[in-house]
N, C-alpha and C. Protein backbone atom coordinates (compact mmCIF):
# COMPACT_ATOMS: atom_id res chain seq x y z
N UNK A 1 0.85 -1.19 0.00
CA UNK A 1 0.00 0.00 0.00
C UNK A 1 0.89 1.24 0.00
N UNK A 2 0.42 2.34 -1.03
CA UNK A 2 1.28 3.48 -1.21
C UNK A 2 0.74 4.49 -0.05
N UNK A 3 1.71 5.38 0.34
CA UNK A 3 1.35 6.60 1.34
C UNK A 3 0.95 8.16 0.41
N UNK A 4 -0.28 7.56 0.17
CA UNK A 4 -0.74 8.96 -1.03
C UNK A 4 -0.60 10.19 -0.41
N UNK A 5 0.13 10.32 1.06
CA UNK A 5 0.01 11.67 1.27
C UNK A 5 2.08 11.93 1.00
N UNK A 6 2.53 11.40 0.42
CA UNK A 6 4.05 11.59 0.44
C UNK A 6 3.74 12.24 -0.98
N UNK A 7 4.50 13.31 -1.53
CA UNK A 7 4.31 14.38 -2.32
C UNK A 7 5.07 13.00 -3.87
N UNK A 8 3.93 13.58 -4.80
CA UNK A 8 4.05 12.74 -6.40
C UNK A 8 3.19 11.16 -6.13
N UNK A 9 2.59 10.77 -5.06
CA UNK A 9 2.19 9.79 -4.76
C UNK A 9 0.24 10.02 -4.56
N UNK A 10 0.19 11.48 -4.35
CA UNK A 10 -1.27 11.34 -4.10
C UNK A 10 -1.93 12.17 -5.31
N UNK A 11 -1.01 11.56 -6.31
CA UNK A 11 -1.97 11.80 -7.72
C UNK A 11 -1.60 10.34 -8.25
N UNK A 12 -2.74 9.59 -9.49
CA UNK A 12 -1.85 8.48 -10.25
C UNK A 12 -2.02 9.17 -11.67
N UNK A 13 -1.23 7.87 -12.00
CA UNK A 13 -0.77 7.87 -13.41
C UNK A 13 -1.96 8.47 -14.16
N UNK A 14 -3.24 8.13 -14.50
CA UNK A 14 -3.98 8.56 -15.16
C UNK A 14 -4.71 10.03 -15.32
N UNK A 15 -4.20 10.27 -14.10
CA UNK A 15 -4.37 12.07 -13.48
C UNK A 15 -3.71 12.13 -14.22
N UNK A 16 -1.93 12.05 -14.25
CA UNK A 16 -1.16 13.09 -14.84
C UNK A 16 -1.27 13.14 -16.22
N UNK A 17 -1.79 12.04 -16.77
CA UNK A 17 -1.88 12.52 -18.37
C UNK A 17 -2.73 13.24 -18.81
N UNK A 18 -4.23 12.96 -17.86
CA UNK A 18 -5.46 13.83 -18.23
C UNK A 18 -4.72 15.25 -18.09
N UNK A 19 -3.90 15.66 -17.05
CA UNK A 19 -3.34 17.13 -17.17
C UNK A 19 -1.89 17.43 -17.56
N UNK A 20 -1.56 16.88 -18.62
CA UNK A 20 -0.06 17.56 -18.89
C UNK A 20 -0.41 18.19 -19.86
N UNK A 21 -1.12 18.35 -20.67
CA UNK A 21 -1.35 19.22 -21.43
C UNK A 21 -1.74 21.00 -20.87
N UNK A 22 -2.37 21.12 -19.78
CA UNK A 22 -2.73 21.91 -18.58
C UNK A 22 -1.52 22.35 -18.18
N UNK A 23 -0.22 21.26 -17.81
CA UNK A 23 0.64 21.32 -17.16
C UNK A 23 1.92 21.74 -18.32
N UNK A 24 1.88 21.57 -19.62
CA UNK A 24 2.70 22.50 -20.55
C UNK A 24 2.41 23.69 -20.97
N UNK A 25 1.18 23.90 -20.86
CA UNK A 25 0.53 25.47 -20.53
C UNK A 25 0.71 26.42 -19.63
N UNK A 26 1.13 25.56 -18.39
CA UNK A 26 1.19 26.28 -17.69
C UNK A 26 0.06 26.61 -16.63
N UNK A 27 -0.98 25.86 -17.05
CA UNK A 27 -2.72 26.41 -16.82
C UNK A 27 -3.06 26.12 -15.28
N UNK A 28 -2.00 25.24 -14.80
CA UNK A 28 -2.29 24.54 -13.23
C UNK A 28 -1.90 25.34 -11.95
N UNK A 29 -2.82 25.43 -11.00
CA UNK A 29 -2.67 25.91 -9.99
C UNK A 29 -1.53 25.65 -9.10
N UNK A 30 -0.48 25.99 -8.38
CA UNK A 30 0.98 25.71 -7.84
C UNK A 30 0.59 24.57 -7.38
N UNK A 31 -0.44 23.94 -6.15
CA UNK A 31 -0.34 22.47 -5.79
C UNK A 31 -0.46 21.43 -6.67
N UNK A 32 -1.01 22.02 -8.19
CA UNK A 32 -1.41 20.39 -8.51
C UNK A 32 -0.18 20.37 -9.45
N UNK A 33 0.79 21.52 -10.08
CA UNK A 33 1.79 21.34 -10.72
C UNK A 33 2.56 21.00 -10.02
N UNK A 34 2.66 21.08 -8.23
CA UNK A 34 4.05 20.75 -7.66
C UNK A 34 3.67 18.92 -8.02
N UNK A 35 2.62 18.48 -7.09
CA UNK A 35 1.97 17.28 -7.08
C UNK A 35 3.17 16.64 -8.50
N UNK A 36 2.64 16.81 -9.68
CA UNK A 36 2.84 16.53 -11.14
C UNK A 36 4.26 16.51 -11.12
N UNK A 37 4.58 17.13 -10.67
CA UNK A 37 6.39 17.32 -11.01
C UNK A 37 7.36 16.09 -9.98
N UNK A 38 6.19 16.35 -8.83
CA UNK A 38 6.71 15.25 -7.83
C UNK A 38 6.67 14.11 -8.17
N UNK A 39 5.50 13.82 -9.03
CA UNK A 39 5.27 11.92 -9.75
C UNK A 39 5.82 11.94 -10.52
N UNK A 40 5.92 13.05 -11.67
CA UNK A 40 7.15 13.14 -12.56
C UNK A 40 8.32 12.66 -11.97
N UNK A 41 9.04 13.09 -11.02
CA UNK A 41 10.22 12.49 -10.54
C UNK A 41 10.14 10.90 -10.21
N UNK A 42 9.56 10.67 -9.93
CA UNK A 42 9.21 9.17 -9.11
C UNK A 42 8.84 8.30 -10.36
N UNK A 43 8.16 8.54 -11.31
CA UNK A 43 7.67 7.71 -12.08
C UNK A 43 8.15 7.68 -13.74
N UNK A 44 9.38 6.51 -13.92
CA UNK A 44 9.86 7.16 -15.01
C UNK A 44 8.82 6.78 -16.29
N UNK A 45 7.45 6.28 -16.52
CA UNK A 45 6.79 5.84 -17.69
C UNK A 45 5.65 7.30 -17.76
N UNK A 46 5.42 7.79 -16.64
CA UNK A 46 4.50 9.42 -16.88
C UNK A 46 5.97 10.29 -17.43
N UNK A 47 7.29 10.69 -16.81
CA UNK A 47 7.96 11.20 -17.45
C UNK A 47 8.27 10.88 -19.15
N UNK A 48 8.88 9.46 -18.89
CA UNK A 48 8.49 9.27 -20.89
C UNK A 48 7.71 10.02 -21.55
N UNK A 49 6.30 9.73 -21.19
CA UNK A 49 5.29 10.11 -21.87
C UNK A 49 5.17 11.76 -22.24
N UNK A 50 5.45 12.32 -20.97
CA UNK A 50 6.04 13.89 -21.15
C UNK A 50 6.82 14.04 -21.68
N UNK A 51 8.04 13.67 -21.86
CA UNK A 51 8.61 13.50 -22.73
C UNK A 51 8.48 13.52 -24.77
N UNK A 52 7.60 12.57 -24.96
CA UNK A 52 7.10 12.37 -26.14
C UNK A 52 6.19 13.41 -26.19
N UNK A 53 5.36 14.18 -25.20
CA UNK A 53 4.24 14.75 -25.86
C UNK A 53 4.99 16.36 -25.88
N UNK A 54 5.94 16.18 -25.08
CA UNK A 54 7.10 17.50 -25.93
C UNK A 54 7.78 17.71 -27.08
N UNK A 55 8.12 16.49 -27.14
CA UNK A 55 8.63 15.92 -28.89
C UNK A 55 7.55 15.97 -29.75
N UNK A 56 6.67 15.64 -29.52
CA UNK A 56 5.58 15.87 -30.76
C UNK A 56 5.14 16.83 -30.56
N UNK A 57 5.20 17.87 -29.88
CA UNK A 57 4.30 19.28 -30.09
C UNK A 57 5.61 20.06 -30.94
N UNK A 58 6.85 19.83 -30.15
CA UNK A 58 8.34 20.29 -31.47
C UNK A 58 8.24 20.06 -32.85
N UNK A 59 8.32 18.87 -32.89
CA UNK A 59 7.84 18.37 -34.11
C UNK A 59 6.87 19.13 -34.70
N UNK A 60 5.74 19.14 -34.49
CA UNK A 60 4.31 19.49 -34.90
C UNK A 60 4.51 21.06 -35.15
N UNK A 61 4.60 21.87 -33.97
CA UNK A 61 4.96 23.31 -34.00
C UNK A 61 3.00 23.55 -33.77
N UNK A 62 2.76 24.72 -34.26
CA UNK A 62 1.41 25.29 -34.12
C UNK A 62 0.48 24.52 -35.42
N UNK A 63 -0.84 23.70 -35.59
CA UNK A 63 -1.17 24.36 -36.10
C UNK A 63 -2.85 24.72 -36.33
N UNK A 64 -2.89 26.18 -37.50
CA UNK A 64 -3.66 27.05 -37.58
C UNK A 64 -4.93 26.24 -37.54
N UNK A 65 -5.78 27.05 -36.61
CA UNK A 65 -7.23 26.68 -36.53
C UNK A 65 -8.05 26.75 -38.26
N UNK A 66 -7.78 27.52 -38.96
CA UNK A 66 -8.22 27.36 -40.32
C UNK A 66 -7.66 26.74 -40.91
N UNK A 67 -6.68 25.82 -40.29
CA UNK A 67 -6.12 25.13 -41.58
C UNK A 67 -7.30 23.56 -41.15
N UNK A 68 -7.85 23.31 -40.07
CA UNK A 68 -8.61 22.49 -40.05
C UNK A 68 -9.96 22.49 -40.65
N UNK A 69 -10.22 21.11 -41.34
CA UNK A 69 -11.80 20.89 -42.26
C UNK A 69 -12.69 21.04 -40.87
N UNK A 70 -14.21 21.45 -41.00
CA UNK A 70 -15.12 21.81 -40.57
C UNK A 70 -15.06 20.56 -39.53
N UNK A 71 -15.12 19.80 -39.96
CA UNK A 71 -15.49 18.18 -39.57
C UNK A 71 -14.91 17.97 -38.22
N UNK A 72 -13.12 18.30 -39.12
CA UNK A 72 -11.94 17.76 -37.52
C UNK A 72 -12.44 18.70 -36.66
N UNK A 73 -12.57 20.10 -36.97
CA UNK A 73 -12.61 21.26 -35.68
C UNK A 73 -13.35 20.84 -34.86
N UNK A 74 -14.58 20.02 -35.11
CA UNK A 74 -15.82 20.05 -34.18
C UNK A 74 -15.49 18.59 -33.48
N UNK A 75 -14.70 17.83 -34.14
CA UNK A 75 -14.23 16.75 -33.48
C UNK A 75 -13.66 16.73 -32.46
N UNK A 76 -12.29 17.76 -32.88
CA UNK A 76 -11.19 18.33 -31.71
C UNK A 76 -11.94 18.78 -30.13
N UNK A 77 -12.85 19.90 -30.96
CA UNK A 77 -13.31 20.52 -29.88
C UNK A 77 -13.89 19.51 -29.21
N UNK A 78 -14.86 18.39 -29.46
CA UNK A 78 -15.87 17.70 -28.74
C UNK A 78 -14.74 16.86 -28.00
N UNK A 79 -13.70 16.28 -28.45
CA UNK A 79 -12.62 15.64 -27.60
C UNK A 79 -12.08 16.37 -26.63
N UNK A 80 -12.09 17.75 -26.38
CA UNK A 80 -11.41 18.77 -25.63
C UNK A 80 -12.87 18.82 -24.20
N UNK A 81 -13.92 18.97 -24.87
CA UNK A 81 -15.19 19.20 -24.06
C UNK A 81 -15.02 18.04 -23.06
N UNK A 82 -15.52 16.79 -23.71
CA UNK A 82 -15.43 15.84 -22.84
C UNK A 82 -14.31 15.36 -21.88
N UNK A 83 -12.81 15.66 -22.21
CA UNK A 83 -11.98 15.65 -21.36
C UNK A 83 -12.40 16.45 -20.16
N UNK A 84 -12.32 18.03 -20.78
CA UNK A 84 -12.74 18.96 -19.36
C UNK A 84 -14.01 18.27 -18.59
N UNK A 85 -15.09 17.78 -19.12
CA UNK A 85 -16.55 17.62 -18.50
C UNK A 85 -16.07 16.24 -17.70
N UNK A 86 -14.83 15.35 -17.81
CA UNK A 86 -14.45 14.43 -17.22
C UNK A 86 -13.55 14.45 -16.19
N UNK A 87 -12.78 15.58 -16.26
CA UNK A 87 -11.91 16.03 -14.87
C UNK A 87 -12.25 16.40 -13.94
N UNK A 88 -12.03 15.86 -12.41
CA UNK A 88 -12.54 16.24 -11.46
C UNK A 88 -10.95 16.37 -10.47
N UNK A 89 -11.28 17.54 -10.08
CA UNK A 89 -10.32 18.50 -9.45
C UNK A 89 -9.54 17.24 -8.09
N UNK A 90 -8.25 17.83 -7.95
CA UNK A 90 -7.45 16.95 -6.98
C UNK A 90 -7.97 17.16 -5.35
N UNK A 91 -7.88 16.17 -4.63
CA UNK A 91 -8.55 16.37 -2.88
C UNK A 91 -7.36 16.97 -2.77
């Protein structure tokens, strides 16, 4: 049994991916980015993954909201909706 109150331990794995995107933004409030950085340290398969989703946004670079068909935009967005409408804030 883990001691979820030892700092990077009282978030899991599936938290931190729902928010690294939040968390390369910048968008997170100081406890839940320290939290993130703390499992980051501890957990080298969420770091990987940060990892890669830094490499592919390099890779990728920006791009333009008009360069997307009608179709993807509303896709994107509805994938973006339901993430947010699925996150529920850290105790």
């Amino acid at each position: 049994m883990s001691d979820r109150s030892q700092p990077g331990l009282a978030i899991d794995c599936a938290e931190v991916v729902e928010l690294l995107t939040d968390y390369l933004e910048g968008a997170l409030e100081e406890p839940v980015r320290a939290e993130i950085e703390a499992h980051l340290a501890l957990c080298e398969g969420c770091d990987t993954y940060l990892a890669q989703m830094r490499s592919t946004i390099e890779a990728l670079g920006h791009v333009p909201v008009e360069s997307l068909t009608e179709q993807a935009r509303t896709e994107l967005l509805t994938a973006f909706h339901d993430v947010h409408v699925r996150r529920e804030p850290l105790a």
